[in-house]
PDB file of N, CA and C in Angstrom:
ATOM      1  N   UNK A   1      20.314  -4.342 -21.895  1.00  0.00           N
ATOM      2  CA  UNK A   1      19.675  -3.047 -22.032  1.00  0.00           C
ATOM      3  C   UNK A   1      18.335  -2.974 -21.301  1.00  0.00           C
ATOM      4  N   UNK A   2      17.745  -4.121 -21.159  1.00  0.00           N
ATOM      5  CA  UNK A   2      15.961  -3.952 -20.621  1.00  0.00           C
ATOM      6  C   UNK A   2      16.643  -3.235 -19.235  1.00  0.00           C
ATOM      7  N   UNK A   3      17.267  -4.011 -18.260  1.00  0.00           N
ATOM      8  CA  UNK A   3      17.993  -3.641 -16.708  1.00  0.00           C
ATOM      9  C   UNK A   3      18.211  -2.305 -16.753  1.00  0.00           C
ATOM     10  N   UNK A   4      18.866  -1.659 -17.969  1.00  0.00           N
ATOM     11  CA  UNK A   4      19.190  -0.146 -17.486  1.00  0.00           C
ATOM     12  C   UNK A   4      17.820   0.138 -17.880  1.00  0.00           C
ATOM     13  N   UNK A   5      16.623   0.038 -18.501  1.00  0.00           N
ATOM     14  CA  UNK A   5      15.518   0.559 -18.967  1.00  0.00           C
ATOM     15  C   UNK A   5      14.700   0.760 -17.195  1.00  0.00           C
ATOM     16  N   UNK A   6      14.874  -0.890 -17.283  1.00  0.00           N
ATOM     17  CA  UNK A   6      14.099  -0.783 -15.554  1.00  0.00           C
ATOM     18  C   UNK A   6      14.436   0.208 -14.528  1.00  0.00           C
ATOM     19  N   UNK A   7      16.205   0.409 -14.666  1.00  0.00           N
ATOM     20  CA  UNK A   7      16.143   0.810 -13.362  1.00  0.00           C
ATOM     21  C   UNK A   7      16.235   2.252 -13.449  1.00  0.00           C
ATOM     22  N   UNK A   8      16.059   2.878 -15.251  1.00  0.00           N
ATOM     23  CA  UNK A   8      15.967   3.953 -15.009  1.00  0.00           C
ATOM     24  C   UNK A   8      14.585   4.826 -14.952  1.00  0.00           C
ATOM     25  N   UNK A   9      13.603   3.543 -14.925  1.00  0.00           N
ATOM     26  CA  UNK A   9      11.825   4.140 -14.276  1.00  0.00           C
ATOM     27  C   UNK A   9      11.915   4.244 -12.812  1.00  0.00           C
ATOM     28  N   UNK A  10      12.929   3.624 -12.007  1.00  0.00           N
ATOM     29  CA  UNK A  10      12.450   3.810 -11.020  1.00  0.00           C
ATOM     30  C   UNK A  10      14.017   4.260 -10.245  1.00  0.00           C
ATOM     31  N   UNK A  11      14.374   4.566  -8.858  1.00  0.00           N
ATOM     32  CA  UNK A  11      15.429   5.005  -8.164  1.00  0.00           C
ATOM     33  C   UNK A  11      15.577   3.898  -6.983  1.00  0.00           C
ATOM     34  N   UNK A  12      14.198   2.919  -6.686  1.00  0.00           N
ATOM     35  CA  UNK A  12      14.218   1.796  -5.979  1.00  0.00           C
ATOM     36  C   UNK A  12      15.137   0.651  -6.371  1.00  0.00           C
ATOM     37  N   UNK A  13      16.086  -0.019  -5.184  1.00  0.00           N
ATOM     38  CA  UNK A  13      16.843  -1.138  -5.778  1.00  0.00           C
ATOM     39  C   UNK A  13      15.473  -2.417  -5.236  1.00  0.00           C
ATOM     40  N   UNK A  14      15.423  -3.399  -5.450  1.00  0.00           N
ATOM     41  CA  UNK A  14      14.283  -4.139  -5.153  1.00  0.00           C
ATOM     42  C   UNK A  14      14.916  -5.538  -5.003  1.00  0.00           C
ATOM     43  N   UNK A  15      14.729  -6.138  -3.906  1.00  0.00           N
ATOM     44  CA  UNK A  15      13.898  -6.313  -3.266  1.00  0.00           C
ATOM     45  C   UNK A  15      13.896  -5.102  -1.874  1.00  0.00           C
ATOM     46  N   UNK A  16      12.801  -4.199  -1.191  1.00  0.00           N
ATOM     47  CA  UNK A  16      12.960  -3.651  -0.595  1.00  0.00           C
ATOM     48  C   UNK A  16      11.874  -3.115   0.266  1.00  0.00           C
ATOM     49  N   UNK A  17      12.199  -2.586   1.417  1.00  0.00           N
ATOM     50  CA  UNK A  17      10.933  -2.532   2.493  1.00  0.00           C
ATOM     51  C   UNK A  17      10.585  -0.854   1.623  1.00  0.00           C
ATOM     52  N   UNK A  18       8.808  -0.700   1.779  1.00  0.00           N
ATOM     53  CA  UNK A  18       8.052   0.270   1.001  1.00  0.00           C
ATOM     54  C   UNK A  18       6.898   0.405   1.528  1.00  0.00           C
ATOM     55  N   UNK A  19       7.320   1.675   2.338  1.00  0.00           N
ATOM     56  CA  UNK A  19       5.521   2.087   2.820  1.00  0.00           C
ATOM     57  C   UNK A  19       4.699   2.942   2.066  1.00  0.00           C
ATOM     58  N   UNK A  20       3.622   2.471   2.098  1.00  0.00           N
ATOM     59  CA  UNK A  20       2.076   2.783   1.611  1.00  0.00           C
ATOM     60  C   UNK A  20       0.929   3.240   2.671  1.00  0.00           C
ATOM     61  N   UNK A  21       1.238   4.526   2.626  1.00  0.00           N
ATOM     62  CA  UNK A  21      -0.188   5.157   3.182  1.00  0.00           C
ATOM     63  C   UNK A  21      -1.615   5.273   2.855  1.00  0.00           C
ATOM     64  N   UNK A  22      -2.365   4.768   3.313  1.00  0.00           N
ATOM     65  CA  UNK A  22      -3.803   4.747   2.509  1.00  0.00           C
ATOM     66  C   UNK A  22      -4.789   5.527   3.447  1.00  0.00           C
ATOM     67  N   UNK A  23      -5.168   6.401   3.004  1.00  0.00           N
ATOM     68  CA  UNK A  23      -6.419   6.853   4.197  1.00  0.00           C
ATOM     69  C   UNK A  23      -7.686   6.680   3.239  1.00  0.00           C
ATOM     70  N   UNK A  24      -8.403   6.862   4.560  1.00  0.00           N
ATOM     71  CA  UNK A  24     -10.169   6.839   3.735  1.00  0.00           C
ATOM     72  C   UNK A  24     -10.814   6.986   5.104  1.00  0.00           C
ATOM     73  N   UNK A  25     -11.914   6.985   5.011  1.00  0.00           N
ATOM     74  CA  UNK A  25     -13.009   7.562   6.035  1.00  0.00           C
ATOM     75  C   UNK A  25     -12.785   6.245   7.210  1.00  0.00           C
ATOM     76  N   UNK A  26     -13.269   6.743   8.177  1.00  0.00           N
ATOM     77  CA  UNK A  26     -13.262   5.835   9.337  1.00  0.00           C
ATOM     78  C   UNK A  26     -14.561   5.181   9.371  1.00  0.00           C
ATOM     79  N   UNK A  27     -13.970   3.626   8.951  1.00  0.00           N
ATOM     80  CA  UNK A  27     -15.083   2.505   8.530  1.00  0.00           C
ATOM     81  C   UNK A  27     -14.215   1.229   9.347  1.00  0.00           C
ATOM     82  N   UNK A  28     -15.400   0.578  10.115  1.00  0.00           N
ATOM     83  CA  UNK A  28     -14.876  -0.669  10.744  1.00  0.00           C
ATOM     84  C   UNK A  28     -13.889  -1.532   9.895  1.00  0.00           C
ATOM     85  N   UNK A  29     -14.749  -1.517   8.593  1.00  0.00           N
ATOM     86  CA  UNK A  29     -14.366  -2.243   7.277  1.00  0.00           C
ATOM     87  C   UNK A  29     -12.607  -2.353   6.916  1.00  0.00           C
ATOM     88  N   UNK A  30     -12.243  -0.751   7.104  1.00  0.00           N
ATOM     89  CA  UNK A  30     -11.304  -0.219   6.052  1.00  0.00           C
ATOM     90  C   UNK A  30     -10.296  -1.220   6.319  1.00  0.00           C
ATOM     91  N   UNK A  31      -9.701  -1.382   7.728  1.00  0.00           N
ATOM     92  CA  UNK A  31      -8.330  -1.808   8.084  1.00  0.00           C
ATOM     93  C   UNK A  31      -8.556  -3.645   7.481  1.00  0.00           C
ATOM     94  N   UNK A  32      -9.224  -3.919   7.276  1.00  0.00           N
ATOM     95  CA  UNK A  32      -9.411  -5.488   6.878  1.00  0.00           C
ATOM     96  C   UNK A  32      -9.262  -5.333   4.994  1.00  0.00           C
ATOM     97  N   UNK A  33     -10.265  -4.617   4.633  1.00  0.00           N
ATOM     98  CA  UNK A  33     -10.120  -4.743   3.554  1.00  0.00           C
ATOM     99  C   UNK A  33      -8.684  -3.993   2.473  1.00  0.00           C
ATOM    100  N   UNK A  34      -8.196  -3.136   3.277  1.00  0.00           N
ATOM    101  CA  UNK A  34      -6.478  -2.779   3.043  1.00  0.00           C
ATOM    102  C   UNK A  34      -5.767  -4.415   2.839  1.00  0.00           C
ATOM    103  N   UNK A  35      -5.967  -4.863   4.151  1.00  0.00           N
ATOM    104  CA  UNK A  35      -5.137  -5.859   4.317  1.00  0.00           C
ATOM    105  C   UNK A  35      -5.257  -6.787   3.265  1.00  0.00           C
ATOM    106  N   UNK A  36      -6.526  -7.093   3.160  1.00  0.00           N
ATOM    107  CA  UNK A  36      -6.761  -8.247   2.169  1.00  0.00           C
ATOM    108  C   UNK A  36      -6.053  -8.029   0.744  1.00  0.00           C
ATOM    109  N   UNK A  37      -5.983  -6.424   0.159  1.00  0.00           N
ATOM    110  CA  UNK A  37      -5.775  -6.323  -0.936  1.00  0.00           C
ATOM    111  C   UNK A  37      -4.189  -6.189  -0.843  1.00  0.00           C
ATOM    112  N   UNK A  38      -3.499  -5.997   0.209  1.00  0.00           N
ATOM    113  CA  UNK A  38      -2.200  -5.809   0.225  1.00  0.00           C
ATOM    114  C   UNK A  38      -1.754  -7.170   0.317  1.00  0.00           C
ATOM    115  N   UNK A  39      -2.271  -7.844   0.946  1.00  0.00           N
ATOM    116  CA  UNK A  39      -1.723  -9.730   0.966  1.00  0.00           C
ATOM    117  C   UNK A  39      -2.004 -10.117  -0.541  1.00  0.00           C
ATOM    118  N   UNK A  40      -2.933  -9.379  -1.494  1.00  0.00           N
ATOM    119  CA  UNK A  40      -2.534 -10.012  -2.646  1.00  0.00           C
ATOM    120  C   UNK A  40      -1.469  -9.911  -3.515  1.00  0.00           C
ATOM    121  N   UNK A  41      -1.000  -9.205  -3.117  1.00  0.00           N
ATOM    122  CA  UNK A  41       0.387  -8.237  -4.098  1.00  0.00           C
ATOM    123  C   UNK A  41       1.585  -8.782  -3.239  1.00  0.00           C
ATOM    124  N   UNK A  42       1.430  -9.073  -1.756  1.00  0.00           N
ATOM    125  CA  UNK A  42       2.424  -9.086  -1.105  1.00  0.00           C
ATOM    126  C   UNK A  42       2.331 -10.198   0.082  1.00  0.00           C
ATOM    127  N   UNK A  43       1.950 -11.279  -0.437  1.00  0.00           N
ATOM    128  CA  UNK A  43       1.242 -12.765   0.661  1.00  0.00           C
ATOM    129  C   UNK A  43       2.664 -12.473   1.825  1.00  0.00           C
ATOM    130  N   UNK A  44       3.238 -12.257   2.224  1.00  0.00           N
ATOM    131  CA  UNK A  44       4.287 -12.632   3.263  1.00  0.00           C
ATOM    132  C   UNK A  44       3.906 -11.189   4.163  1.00  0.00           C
ATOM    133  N   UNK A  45       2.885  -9.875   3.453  1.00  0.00           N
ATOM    134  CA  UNK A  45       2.959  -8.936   5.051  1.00  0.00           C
ATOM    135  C   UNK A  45       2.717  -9.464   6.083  1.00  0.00           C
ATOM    136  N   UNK A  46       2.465  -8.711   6.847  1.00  0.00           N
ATOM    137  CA  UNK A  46       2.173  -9.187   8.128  1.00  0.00           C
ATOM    138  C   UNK A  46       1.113  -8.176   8.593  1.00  0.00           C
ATOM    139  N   UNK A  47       0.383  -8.128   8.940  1.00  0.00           N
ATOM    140  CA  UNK A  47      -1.222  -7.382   9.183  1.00  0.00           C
ATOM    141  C   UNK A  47      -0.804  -6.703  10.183  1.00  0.00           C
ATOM    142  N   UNK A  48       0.110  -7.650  11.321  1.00  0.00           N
ATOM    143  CA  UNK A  48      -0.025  -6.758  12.725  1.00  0.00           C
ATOM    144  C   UNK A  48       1.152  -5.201  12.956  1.00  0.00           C
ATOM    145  N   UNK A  49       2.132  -5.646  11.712  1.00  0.00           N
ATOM    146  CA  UNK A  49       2.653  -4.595  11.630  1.00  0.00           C
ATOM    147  C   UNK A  49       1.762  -2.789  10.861  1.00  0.00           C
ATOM    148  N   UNK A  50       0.988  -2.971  10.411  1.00  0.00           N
ATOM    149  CA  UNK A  50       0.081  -1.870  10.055  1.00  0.00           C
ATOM    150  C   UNK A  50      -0.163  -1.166  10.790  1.00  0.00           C
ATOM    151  N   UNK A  51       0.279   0.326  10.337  1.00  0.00           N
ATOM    152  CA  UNK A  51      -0.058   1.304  11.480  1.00  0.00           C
ATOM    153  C   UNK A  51      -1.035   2.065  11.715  1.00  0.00           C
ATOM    154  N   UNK A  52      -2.027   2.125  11.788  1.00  0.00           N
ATOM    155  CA  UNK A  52      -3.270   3.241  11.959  1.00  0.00           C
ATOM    156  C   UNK A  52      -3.358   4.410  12.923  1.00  0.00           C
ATOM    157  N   UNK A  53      -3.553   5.567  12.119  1.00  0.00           N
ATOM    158  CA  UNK A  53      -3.903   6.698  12.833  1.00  0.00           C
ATOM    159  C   UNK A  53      -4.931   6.919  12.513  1.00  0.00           C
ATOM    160  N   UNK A  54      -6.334   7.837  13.927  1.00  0.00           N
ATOM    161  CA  UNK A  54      -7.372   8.217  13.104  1.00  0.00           C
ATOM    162  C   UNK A  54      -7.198  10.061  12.910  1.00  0.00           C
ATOM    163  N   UNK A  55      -7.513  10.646  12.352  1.00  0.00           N
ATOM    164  CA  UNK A  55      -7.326  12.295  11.968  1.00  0.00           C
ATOM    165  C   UNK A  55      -7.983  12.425  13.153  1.00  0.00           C
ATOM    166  N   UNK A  56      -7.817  14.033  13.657  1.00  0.00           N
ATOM    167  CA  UNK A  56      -7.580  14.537  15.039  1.00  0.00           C
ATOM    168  C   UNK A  56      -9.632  14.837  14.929  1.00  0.00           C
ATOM    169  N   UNK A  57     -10.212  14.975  14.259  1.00  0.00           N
ATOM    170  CA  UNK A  57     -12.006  14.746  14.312  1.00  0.00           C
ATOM    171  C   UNK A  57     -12.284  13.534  14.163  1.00  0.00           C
ATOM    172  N   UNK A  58     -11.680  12.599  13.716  1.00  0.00           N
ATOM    173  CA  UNK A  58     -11.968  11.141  14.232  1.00  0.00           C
ATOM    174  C   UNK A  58     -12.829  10.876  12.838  1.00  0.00           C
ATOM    175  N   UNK A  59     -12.764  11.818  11.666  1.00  0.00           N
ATOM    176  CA  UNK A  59     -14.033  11.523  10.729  1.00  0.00           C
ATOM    177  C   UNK A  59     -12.887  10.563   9.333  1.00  0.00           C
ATOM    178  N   UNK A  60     -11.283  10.615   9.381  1.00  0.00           N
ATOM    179  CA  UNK A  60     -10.636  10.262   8.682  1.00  0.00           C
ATOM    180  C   UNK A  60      -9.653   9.285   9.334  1.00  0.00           C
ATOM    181  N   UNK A  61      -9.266   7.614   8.672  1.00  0.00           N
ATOM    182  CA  UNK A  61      -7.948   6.787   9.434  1.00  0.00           C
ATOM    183  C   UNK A  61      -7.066   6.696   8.014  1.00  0.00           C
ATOM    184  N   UNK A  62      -5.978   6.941   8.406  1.00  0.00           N
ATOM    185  CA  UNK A  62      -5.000   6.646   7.861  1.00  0.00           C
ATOM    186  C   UNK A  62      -4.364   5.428   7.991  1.00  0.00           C
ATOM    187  N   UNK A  63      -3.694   4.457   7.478  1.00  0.00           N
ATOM    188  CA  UNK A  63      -2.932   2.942   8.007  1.00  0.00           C
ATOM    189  C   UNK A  63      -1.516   3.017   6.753  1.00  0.00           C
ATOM    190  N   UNK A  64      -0.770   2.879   7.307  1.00  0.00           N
ATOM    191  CA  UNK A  64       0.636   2.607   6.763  1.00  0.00           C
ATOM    192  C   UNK A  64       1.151   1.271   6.875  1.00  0.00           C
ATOM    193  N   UNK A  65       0.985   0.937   5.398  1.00  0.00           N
ATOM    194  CA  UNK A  65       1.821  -0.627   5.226  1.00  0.00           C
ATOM    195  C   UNK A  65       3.043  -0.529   4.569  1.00  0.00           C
ATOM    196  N   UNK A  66       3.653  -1.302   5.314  1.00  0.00           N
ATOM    197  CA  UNK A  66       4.827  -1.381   4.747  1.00  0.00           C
ATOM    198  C   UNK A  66       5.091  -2.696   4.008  1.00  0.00           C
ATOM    199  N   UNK A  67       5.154  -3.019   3.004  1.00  0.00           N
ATOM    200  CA  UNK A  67       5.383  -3.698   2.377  1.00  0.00           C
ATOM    201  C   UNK A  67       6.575  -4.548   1.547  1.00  0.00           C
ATOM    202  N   UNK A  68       6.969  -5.511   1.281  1.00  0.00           N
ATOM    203  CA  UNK A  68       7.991  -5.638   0.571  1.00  0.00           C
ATOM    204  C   UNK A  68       8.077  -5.679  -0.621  1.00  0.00           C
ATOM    205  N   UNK A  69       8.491  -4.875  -1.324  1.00  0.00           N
ATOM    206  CA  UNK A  69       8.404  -5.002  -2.739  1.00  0.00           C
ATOM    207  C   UNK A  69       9.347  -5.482  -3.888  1.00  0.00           C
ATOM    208  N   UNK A  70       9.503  -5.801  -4.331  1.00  0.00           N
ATOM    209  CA  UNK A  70       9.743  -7.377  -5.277  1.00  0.00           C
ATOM    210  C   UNK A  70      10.221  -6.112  -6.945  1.00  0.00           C
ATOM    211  N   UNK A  71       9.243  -5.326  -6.895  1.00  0.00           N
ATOM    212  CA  UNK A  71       9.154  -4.935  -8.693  1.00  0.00           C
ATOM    213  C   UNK A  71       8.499  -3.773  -8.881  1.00  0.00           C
ATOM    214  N   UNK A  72       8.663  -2.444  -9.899  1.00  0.00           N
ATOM    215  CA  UNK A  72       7.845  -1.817 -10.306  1.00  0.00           C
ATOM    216  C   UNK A  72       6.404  -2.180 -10.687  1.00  0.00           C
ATOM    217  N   UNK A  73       6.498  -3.132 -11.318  1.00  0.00           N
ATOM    218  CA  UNK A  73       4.968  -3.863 -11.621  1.00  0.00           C
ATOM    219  C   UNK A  73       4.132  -3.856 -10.301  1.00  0.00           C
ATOM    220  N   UNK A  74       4.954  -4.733  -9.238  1.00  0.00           N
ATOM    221  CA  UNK A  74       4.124  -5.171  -8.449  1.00  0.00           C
ATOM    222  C   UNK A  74       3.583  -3.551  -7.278  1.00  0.00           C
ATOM    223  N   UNK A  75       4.037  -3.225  -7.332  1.00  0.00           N
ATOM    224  CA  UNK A  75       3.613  -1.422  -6.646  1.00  0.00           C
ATOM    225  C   UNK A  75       2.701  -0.794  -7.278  1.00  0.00           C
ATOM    226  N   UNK A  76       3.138  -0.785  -8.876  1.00  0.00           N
ATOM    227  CA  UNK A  76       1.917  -0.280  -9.787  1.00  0.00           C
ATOM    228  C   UNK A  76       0.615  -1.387  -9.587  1.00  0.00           C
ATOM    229  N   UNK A  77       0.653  -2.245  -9.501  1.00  0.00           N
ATOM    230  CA  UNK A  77      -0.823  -3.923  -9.323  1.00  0.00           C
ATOM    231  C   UNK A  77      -1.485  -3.214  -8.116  1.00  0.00           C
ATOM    232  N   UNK A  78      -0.554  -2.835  -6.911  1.00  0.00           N
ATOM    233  CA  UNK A  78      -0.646  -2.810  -5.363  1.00  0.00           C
ATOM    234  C   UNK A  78      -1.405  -1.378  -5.297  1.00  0.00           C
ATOM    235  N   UNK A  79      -0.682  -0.232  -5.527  1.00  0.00           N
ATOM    236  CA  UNK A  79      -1.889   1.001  -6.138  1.00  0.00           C
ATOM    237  C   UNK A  79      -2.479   1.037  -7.113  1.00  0.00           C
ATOM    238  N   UNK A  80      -2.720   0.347  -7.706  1.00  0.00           N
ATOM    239  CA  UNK A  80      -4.275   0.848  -8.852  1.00  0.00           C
ATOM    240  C   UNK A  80      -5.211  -0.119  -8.163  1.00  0.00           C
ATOM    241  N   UNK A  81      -4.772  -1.323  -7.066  1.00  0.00           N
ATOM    242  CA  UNK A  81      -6.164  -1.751  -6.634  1.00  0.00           C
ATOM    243  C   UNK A  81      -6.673  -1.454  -5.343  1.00  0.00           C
ATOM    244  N   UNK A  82      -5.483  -0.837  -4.944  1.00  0.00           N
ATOM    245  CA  UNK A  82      -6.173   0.002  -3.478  1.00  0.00           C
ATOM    246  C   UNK A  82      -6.812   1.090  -3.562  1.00  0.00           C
ATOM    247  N   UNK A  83      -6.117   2.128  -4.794  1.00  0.00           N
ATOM    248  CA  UNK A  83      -6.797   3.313  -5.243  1.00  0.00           C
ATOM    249  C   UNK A  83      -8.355   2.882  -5.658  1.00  0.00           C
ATOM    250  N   UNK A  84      -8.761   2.041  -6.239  1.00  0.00           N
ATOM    251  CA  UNK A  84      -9.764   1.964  -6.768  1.00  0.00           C
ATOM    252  C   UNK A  84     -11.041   1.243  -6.125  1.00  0.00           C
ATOM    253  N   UNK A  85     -10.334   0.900  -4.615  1.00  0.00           N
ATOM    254  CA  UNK A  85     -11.264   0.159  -3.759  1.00  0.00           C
ATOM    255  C   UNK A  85     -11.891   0.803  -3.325  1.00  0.00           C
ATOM    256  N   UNK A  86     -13.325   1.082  -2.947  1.00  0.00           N
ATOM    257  CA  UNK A  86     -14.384   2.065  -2.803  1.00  0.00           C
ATOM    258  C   UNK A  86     -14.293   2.458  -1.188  1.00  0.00           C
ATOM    259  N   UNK A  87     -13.594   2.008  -0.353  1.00  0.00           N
ATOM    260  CA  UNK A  87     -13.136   2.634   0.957  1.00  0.00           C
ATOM    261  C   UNK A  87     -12.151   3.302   0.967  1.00  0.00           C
ATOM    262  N   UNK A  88     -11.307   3.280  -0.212  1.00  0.00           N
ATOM    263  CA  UNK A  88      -9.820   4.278   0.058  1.00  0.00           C
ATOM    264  C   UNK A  88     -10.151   5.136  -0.639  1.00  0.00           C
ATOM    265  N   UNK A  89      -9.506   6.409  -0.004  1.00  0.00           N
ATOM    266  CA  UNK A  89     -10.201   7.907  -0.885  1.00  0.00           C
ATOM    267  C   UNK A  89      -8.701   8.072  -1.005  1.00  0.00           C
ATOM    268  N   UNK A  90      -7.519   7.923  -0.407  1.00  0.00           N
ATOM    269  CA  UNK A  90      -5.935   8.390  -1.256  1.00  0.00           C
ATOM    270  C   UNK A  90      -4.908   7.920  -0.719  1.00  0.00           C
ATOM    271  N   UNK A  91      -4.058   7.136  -1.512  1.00  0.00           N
ATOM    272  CA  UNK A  91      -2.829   6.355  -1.727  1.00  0.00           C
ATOM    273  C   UNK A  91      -1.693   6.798  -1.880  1.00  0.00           C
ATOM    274  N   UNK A  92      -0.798   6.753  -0.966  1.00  0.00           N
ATOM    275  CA  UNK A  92       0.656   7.841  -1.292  1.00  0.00           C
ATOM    276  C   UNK A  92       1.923   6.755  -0.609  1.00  0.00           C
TER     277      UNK A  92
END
């Protein structure tokens, strides 16, 4: 019964590739410190795959990780500590 509980929080089968958009202001900083917090949730990304766009005034970057994800837990760990990192303004 827990298995049907799990899989009916989420529509993800897991293990599975999962991108994460994070933008925040355009800071030398941002693209390192994404990374760092995404290698904690997910030690096997790979940094060089990260995609960065900067917004068309150059005042906002966006970076898309794609990640592998393992678990509901571990997505929920992966956004509440990127959300809450003082360079990311929003996580989708």
């Amino acid at each position: 019964m827990a298995d049907d509980k799990a899989s009916a929080e989420t529509l993800l089968e897991f293990p599975c590739a999962f991108p994460i958009k994070i933008m925040g202001l355009a800071n030398a900083d941002l693209a390192q410190a994404v990374l760092e917090v995404v290698l904690q949730h997910d030690p096997g990304f790979d940094g060089a795959t990260m995609e960065m766009r900067a917004s068309s005034g150059g005042k906002y970057v966006s970076l898309t990780c794609t990640v592998t994800a393992t678990s509901k837990p571990q997505l929920d760990a992966l956004y509440m500590a990127l959300t809450s990192h003082p360079l990311v303004k929003i996580v989708l």
